[in-house]
PDB file of N, CA and C in Angstrom:
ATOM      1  N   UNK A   1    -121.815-104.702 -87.121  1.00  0.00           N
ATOM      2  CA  UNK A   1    -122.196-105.871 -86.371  1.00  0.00           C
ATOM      3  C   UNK A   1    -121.299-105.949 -85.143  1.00  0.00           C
ATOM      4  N   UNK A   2    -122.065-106.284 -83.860  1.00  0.00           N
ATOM      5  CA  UNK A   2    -121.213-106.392 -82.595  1.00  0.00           C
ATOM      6  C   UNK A   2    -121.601-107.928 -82.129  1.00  0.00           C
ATOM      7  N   UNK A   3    -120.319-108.383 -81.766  1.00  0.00           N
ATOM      8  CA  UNK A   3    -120.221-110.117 -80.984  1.00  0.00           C
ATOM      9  C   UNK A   3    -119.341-109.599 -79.760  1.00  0.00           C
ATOM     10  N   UNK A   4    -119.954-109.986 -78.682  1.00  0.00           N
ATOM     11  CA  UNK A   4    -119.432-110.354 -77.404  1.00  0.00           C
ATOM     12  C   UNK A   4    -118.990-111.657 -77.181  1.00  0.00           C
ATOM     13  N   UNK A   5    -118.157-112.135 -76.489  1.00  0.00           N
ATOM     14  CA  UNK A   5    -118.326-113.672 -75.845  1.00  0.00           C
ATOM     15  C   UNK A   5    -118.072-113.761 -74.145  1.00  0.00           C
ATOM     16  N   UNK A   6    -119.190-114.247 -73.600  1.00  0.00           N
ATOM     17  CA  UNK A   6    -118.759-114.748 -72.316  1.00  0.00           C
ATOM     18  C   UNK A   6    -118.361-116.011 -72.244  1.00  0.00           C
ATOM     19  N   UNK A   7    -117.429-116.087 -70.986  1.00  0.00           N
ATOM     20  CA  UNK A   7    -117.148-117.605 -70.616  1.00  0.00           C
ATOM     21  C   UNK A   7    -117.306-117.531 -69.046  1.00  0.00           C
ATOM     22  N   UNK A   8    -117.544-119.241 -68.709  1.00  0.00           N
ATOM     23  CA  UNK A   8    -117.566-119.411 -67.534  1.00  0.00           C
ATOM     24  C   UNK A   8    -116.728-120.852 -67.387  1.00  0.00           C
ATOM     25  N   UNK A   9    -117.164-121.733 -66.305  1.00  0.00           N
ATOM     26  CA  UNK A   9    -116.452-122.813 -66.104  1.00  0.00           C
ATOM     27  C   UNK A   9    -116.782-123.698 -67.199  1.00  0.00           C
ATOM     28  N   UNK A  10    -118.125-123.633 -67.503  1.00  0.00           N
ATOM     29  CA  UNK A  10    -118.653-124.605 -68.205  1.00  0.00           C
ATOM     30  C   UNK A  10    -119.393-124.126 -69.394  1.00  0.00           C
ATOM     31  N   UNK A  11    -119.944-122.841 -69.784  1.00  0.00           N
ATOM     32  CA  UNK A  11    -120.266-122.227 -71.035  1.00  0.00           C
ATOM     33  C   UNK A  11    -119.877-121.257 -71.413  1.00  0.00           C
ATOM     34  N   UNK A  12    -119.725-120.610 -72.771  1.00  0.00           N
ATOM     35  CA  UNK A  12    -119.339-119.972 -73.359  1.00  0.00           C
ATOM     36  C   UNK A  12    -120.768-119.792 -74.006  1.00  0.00           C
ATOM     37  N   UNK A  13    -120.749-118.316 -73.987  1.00  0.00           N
ATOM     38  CA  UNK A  13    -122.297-117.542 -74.278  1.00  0.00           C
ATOM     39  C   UNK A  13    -121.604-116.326 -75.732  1.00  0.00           C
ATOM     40  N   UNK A  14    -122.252-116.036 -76.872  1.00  0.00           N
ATOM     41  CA  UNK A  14    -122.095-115.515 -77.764  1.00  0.00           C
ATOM     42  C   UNK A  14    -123.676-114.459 -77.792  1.00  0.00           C
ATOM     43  N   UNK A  15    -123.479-113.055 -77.725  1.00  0.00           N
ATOM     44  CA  UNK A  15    -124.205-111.772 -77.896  1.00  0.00           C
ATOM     45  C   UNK A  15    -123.778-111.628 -79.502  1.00  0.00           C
ATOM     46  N   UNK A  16    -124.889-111.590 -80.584  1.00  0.00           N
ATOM     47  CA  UNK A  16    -124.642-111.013 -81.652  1.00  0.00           C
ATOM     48  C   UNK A  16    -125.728-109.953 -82.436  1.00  0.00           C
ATOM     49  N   UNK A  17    -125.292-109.119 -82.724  1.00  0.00           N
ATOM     50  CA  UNK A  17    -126.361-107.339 -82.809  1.00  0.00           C
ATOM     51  C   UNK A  17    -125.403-107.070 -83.851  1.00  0.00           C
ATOM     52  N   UNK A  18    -126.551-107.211 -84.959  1.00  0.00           N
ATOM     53  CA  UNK A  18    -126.554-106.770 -85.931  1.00  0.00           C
ATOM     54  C   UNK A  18    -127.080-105.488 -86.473  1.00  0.00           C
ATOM     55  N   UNK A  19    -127.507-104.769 -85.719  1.00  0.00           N
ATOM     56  CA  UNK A  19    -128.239-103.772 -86.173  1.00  0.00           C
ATOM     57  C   UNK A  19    -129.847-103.867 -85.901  1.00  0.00           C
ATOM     58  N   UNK A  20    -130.008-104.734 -86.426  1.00  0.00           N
ATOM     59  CA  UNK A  20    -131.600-105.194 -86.543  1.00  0.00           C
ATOM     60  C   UNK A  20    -131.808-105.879 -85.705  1.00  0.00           C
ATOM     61  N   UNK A  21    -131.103-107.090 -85.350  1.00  0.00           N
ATOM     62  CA  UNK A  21    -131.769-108.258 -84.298  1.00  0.00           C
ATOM     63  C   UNK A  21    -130.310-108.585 -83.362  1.00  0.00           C
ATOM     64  N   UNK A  22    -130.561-109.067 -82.778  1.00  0.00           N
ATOM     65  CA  UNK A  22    -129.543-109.763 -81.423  1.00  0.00           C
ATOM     66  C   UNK A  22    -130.286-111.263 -81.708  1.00  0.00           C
ATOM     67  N   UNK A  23    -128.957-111.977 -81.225  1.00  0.00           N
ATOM     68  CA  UNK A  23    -128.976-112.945 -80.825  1.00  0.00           C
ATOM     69  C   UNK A  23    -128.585-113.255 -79.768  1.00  0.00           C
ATOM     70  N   UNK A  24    -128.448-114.893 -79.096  1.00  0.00           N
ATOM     71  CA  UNK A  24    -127.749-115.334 -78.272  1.00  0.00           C
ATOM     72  C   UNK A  24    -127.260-116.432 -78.244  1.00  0.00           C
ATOM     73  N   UNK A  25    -126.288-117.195 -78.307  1.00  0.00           N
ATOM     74  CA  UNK A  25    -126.439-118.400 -78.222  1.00  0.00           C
ATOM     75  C   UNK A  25    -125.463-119.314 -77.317  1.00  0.00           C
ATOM     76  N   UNK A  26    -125.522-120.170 -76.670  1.00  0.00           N
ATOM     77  CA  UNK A  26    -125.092-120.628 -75.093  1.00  0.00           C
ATOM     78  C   UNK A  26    -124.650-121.911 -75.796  1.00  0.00           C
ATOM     79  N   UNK A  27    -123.511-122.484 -75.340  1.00  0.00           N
ATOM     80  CA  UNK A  27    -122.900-123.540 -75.865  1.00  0.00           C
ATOM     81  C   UNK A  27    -121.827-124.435 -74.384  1.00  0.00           C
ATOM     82  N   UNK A  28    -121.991-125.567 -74.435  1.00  0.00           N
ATOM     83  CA  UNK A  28    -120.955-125.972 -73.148  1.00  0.00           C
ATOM     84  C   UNK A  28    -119.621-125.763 -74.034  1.00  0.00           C
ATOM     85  N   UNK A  29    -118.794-125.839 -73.320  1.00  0.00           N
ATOM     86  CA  UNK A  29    -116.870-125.780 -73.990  1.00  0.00           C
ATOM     87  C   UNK A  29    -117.143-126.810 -75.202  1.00  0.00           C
ATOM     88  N   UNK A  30    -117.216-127.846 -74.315  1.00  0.00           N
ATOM     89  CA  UNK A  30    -117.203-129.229 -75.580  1.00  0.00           C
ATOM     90  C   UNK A  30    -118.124-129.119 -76.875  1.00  0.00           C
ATOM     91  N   UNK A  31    -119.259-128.363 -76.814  1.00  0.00           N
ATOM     92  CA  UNK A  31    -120.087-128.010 -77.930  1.00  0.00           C
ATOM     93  C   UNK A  31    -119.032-127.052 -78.929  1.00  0.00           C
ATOM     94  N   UNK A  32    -118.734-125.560 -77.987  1.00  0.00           N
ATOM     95  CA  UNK A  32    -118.234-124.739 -78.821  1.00  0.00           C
ATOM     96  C   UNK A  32    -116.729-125.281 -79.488  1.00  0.00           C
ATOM     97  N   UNK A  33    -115.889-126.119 -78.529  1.00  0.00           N
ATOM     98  CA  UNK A  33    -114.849-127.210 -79.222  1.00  0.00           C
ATOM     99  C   UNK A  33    -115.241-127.850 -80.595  1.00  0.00           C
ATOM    100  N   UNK A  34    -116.137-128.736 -80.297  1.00  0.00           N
ATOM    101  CA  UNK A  34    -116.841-129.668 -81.121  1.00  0.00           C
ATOM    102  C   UNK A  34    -116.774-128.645 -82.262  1.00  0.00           C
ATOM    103  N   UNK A  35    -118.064-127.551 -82.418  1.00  0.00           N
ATOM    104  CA  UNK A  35    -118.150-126.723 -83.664  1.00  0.00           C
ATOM    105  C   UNK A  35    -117.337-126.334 -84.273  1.00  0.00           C
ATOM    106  N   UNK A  36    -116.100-125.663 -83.356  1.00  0.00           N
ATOM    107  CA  UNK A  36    -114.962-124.853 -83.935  1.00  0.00           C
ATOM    108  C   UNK A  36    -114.073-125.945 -84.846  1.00  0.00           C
ATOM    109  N   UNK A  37    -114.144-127.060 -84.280  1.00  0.00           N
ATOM    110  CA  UNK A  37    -113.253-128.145 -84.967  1.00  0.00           C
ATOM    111  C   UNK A  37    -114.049-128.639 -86.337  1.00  0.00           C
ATOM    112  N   UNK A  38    -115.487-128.460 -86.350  1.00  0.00           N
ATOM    113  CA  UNK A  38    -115.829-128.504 -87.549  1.00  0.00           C
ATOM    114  C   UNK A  38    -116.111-127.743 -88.465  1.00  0.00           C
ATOM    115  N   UNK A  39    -115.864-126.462 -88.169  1.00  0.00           N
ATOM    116  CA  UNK A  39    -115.398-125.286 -88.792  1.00  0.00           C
ATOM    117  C   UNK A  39    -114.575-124.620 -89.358  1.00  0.00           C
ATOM    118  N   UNK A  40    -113.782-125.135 -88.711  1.00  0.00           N
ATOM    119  CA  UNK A  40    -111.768-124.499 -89.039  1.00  0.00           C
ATOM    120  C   UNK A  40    -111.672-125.567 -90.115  1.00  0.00           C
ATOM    121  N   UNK A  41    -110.914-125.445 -90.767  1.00  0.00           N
ATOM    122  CA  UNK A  41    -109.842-126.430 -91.717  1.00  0.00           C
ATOM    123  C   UNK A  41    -108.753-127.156 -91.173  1.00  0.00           C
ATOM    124  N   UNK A  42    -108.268-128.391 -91.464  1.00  0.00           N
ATOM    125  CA  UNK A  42    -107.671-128.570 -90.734  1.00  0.00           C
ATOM    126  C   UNK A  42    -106.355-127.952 -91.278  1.00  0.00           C
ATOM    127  N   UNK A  43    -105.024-127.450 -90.600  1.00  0.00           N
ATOM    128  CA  UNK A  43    -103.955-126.845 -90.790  1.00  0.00           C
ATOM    129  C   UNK A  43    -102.814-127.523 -92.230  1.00  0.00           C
ATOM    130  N   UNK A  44    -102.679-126.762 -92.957  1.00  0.00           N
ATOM    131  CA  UNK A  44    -102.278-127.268 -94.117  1.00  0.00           C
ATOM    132  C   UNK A  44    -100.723-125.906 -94.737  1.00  0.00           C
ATOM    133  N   UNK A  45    -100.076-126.504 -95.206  1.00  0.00           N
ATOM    134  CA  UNK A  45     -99.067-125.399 -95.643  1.00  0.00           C
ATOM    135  C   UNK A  45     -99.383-125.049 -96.653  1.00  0.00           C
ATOM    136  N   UNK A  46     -99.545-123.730 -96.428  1.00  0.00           N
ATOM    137  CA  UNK A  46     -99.970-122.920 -98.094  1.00  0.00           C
ATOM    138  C   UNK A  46     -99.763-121.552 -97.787  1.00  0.00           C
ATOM    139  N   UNK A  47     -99.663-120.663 -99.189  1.00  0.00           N
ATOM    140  CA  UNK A  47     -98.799-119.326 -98.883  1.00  0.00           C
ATOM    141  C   UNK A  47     -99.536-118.739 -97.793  1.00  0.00           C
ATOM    142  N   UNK A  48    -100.622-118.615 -97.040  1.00  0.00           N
ATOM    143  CA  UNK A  48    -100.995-118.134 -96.440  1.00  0.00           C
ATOM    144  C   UNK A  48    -100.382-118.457 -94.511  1.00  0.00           C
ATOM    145  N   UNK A  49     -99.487-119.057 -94.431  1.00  0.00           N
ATOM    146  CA  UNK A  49     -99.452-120.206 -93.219  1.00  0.00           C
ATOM    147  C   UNK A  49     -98.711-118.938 -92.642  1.00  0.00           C
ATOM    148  N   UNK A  50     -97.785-117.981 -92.828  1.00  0.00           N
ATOM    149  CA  UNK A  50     -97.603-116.505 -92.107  1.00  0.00           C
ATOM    150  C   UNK A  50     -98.714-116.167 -90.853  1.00  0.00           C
ATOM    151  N   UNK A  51     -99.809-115.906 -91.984  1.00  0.00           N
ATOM    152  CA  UNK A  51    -100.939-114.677 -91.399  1.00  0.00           C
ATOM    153  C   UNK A  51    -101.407-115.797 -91.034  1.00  0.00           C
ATOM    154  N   UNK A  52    -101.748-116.985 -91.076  1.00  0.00           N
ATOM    155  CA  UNK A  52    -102.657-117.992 -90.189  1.00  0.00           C
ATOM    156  C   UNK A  52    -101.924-118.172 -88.935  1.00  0.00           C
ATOM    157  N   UNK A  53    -101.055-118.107 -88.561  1.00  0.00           N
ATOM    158  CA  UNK A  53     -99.696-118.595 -87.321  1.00  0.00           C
ATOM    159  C   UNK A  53    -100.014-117.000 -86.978  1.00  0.00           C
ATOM    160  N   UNK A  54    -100.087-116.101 -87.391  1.00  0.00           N
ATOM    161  CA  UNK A  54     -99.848-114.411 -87.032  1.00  0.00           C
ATOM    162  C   UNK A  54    -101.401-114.681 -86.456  1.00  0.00           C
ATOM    163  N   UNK A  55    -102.245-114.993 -86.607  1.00  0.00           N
ATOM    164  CA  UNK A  55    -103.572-114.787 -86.100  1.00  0.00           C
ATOM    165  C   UNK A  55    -103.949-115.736 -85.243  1.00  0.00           C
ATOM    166  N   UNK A  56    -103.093-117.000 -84.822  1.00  0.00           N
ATOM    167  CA  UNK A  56    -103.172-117.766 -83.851  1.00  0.00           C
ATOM    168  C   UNK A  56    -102.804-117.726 -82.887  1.00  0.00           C
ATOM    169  N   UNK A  57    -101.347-116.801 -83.065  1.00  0.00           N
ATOM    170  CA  UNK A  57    -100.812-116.402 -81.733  1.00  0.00           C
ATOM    171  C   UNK A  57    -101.855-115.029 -81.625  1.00  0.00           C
ATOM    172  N   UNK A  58    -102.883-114.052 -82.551  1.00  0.00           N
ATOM    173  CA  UNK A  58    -103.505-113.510 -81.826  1.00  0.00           C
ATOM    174  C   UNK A  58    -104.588-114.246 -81.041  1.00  0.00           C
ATOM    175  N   UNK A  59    -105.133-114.677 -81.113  1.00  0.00           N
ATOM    176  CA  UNK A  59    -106.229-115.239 -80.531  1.00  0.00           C
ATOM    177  C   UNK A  59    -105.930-115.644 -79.185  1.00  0.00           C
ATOM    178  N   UNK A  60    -104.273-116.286 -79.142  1.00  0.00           N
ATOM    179  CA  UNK A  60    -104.011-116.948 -77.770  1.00  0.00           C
ATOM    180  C   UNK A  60    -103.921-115.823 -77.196  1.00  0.00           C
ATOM    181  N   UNK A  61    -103.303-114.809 -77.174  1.00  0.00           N
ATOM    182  CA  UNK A  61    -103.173-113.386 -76.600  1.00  0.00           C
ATOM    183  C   UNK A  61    -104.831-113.115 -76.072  1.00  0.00           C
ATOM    184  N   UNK A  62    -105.850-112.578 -77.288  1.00  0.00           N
ATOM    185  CA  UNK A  62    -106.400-112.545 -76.931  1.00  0.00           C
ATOM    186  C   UNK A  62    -107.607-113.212 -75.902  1.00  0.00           C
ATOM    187  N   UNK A  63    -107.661-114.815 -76.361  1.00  0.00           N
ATOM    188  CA  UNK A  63    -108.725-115.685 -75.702  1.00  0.00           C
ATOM    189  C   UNK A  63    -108.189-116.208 -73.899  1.00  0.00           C
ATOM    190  N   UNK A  64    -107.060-116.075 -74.159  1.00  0.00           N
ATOM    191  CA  UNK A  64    -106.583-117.493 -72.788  1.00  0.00           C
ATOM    192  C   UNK A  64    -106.551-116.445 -71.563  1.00  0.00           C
ATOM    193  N   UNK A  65    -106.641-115.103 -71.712  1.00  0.00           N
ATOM    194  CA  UNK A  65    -106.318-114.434 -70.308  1.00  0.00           C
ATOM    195  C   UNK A  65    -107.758-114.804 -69.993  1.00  0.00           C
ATOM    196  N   UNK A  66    -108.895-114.704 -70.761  1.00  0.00           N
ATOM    197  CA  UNK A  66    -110.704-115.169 -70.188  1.00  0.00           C
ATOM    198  C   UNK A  66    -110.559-115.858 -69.676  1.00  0.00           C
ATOM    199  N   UNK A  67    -109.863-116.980 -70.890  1.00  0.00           N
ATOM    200  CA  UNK A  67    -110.535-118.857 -70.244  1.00  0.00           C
ATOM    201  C   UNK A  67    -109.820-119.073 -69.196  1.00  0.00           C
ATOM    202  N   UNK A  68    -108.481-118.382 -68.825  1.00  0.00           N
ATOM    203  CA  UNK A  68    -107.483-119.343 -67.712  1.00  0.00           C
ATOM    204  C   UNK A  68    -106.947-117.594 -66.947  1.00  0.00           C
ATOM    205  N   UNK A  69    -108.284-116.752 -66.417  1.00  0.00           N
ATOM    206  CA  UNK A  69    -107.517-115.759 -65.652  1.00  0.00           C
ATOM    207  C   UNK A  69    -106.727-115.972 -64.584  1.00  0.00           C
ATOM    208  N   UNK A  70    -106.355-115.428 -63.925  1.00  0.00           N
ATOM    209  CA  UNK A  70    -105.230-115.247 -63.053  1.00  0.00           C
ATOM    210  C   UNK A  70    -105.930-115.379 -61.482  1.00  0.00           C
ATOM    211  N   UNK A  71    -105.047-115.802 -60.658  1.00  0.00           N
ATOM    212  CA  UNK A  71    -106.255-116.302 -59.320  1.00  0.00           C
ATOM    213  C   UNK A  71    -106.241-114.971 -58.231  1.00  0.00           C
ATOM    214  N   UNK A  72    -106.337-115.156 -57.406  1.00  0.00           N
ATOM    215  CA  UNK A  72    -106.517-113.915 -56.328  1.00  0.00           C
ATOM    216  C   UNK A  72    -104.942-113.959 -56.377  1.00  0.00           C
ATOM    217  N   UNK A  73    -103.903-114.825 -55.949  1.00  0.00           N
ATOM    218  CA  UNK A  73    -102.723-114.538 -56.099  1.00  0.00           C
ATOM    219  C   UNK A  73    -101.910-114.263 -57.621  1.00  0.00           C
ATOM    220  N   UNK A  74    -102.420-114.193 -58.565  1.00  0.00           N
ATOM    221  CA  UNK A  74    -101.657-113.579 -59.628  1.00  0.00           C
ATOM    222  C   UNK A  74    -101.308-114.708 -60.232  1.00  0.00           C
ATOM    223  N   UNK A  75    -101.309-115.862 -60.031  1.00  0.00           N
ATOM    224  CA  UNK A  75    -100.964-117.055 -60.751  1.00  0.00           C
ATOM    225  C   UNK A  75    -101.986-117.424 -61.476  1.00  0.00           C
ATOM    226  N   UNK A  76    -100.802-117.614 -62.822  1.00  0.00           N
ATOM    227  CA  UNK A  76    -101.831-118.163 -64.429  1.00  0.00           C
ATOM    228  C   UNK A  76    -101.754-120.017 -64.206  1.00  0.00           C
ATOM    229  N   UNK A  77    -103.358-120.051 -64.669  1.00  0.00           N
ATOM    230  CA  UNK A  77    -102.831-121.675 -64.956  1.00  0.00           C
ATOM    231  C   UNK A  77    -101.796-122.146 -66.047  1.00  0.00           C
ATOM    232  N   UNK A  78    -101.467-123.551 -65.809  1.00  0.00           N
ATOM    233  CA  UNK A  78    -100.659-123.686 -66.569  1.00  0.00           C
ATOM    234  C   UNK A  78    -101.028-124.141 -68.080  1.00  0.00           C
ATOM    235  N   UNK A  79    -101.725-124.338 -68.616  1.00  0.00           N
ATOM    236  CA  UNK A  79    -102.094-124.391 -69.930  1.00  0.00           C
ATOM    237  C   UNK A  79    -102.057-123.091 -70.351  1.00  0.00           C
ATOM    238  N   UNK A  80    -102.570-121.751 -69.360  1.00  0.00           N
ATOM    239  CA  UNK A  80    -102.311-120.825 -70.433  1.00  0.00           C
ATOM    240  C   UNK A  80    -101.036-120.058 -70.693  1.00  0.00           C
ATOM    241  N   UNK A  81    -100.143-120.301 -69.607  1.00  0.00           N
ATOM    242  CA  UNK A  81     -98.659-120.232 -69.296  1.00  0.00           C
ATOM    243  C   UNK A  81     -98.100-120.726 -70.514  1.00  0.00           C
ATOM    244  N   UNK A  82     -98.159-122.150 -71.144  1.00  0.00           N
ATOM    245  CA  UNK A  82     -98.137-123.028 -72.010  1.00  0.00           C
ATOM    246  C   UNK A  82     -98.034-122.243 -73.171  1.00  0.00           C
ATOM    247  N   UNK A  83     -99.406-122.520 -73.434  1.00  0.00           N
ATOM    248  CA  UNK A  83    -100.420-121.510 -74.580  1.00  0.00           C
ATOM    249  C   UNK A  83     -99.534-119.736 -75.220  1.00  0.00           C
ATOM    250  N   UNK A  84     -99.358-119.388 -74.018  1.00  0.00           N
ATOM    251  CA  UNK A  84     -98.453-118.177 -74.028  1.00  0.00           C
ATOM    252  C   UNK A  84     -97.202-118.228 -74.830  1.00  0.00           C
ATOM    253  N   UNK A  85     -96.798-119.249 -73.950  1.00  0.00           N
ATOM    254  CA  UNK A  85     -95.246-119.415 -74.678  1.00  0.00           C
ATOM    255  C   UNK A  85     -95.304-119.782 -76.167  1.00  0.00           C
ATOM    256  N   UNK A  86     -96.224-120.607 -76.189  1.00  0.00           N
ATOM    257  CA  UNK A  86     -96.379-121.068 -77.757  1.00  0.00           C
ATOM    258  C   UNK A  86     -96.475-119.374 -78.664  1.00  0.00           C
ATOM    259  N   UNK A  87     -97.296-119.047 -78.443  1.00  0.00           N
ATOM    260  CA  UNK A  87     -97.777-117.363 -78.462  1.00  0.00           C
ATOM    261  C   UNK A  87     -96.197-116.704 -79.028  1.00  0.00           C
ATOM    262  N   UNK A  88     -95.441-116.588 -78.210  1.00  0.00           N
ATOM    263  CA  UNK A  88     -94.772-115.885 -78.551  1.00  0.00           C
ATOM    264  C   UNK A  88     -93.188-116.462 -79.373  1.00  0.00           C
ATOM    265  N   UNK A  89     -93.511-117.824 -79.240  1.00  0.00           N
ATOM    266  CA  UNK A  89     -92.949-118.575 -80.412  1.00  0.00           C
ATOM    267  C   UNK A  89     -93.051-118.665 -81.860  1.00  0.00           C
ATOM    268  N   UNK A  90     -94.212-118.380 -82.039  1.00  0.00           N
ATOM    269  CA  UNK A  90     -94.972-118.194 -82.603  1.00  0.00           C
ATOM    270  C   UNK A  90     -94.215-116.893 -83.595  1.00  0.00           C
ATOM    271  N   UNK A  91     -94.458-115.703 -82.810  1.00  0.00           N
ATOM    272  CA  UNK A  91     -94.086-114.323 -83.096  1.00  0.00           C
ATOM    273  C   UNK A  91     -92.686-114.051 -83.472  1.00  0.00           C
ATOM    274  N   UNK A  92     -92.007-114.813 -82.461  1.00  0.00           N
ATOM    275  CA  UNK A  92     -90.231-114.940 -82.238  1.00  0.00           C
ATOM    276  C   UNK A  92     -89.924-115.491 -84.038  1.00  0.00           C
ATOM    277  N   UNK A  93     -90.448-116.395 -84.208  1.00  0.00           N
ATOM    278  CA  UNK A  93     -90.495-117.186 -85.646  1.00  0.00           C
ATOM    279  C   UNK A  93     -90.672-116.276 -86.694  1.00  0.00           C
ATOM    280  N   UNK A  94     -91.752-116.225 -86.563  1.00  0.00           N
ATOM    281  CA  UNK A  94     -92.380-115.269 -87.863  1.00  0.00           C
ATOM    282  C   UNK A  94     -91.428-113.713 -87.761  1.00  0.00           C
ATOM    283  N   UNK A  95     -91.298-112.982 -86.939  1.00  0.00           N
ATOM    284  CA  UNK A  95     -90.061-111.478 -86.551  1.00  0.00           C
ATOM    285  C   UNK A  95     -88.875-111.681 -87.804  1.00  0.00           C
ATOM    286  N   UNK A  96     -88.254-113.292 -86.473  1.00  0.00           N
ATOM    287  CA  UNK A  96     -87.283-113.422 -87.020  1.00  0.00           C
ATOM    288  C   UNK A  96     -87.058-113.734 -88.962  1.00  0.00           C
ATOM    289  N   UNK A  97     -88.176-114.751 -89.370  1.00  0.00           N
ATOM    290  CA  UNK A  97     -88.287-114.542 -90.428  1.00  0.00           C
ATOM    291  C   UNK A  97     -88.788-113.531 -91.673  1.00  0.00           C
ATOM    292  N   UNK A  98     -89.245-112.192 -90.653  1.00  0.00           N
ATOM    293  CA  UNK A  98     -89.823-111.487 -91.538  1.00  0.00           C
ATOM    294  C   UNK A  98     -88.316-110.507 -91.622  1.00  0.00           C
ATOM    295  N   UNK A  99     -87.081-110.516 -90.755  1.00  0.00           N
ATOM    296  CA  UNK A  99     -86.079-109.991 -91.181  1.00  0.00           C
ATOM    297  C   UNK A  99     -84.794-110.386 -91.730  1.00  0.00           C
ATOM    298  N   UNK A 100     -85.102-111.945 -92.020  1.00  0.00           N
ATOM    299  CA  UNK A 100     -84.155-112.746 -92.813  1.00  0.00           C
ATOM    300  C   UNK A 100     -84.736-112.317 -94.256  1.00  0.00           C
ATOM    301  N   UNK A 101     -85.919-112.027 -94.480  1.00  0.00           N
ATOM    302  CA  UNK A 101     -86.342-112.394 -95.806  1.00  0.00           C
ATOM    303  C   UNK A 101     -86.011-110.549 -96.561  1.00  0.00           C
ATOM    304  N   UNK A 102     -85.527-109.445 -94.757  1.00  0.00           N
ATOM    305  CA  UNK A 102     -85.576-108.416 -95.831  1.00  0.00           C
ATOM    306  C   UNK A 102     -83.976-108.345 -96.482  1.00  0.00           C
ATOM    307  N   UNK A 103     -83.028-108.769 -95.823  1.00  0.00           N
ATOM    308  CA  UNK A 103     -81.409-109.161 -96.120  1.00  0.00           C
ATOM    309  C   UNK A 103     -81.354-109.572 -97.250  1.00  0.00           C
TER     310      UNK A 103
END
């Protein structure tokens, strides 16, 4: 199965090919917001909260260079500047704790 996602200012478009059929489906931000928030769980501590924080800072890696690219002069907006840092706080945390726990 293959998923694309486009974004623009105002929609976010999803390509999905399955083999058999494609889809498409076109959503404004606030829709695909809206869904995702009723989709996700809300954040809870449980043994899993590692790999959930490990896959949040992927996503910011991966999603925010789309939503907030860089302008003709090389400057990031600042939410994803933000977003980033969180990102690698994120990582800095979890590193550091994955080599306290081997001591």
């Amino acid at each position: 199965m293959a998923t694309k996602v486009w974004s623009a200012a105002e929609w976010i478009c999803l390509l999905v090919d399955d083999g058999v059929s494609k889809a498409t489906v076109s959503l404004t931000r606030d829709e695909a917001f809206n869904l995702a928030q009723s989709l996700m769980p809300r954040a809870e501590f449980i043994p899993d909260t590692d790999e959930e924080l490990r896959l949040s800072a992927r996503m910011i890696r991966t999603w925010l260079p789309e939503s907030f690219p860089e302008n003709e002069r090389g400057q990031i907006h600042f939410v994803r500047s933000v977003m980033e840092s969180v990102a690698s706080t994120i990582e800095r945390a979890l590193d550091g704790k994955s080599k306290s726990e081997r001591t």
